[in-house]
Protein backbone atom coordinates (compact mmCIF):
# COMPACT_ATOMS: atom_id res chain seq x y z
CA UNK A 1 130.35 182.24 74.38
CA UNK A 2 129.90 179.21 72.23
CA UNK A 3 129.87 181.38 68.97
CA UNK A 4 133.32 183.31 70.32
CA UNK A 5 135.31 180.03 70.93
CA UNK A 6 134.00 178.66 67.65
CA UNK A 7 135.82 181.73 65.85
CA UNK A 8 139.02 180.91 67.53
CA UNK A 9 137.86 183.19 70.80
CA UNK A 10 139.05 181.19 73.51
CA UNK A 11 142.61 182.84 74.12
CA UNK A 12 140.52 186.29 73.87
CA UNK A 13 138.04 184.96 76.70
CA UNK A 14 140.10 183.42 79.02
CA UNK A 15 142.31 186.58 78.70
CA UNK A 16 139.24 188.61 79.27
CA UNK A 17 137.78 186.12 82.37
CA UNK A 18 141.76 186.21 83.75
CA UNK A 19 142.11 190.00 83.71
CA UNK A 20 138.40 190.58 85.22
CA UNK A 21 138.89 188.13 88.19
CA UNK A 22 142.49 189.69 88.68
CA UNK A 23 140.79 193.22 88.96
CA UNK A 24 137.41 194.52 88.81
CA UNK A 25 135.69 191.48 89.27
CA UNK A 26 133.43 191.70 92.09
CA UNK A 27 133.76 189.35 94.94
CA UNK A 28 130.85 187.72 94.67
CA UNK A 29 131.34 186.70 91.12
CA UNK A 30 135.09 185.48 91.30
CA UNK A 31 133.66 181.38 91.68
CA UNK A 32 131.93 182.06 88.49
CA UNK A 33 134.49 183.56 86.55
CA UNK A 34 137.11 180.96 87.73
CA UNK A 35 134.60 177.73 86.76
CA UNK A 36 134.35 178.74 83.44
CA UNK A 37 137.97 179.76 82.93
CA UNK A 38 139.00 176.51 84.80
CA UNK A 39 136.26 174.68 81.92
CA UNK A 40 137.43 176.49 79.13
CA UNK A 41 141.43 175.48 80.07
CA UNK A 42 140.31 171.61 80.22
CA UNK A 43 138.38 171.53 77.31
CA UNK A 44 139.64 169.60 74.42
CA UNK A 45 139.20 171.65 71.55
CA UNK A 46 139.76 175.08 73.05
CA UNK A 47 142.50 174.71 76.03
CA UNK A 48 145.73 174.98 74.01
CA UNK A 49 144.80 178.18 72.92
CA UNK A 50 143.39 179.35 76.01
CA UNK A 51 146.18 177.82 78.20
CA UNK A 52 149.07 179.56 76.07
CA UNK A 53 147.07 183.04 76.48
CA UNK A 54 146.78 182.86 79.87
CA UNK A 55 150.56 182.07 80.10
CA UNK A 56 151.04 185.55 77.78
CA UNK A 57 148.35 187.14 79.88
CA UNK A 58 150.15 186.58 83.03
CA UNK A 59 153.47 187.48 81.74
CA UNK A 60 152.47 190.88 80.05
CA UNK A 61 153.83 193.83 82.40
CA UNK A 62 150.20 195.78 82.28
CA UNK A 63 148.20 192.37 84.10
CA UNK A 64 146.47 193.60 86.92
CA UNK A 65 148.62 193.33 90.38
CA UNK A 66 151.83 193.49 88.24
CA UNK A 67 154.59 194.81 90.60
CA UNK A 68 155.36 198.16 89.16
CA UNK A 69 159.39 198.77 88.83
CA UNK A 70 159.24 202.07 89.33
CA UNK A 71 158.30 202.12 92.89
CA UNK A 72 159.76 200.40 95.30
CA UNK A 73 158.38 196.56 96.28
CA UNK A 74 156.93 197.34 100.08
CA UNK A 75 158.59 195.63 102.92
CA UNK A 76 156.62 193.82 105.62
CA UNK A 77 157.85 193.57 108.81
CA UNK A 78 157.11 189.91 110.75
């Protein structure tokens, strides 16, 4: 991971660790993914660039969980 942030990688990786935990991570490795995302947003050298792509990440219309417009939003009932 070292070598991909050095090239500039961190928007690409916490992209990559946002999207996984968001939909085919698997449960048991969702503390994992979220450490090192949480480490790679407070680093010094890499967590502008990973900060603004999760900000793009989360505002693209294909992120995982993404309401769809097309159907309708489901209503629950108290």
């Amino acid at each position: 991971m070292e070598a991909a942030l050095a090239n500039g990688g961190a928007g690409t990786a916490a992209t990559a660790l946002l999207r996984a935990a968001a939909d085919t991570c698997p449960q048991q490795l969702l503390r994992a993914a979220a450490t090192a995302l949480r480490a790679l947003l407070a680093s010094g050298a890499h967590g502008g660039a990973a900060r603004s792509a999760v900000v793009h990440a989360l505002s693209a219309p294909d992120f995982p969980g993404t309401p769809n417009p097309t159907y309708p939003s489901p209503v629950w009932i108290a």
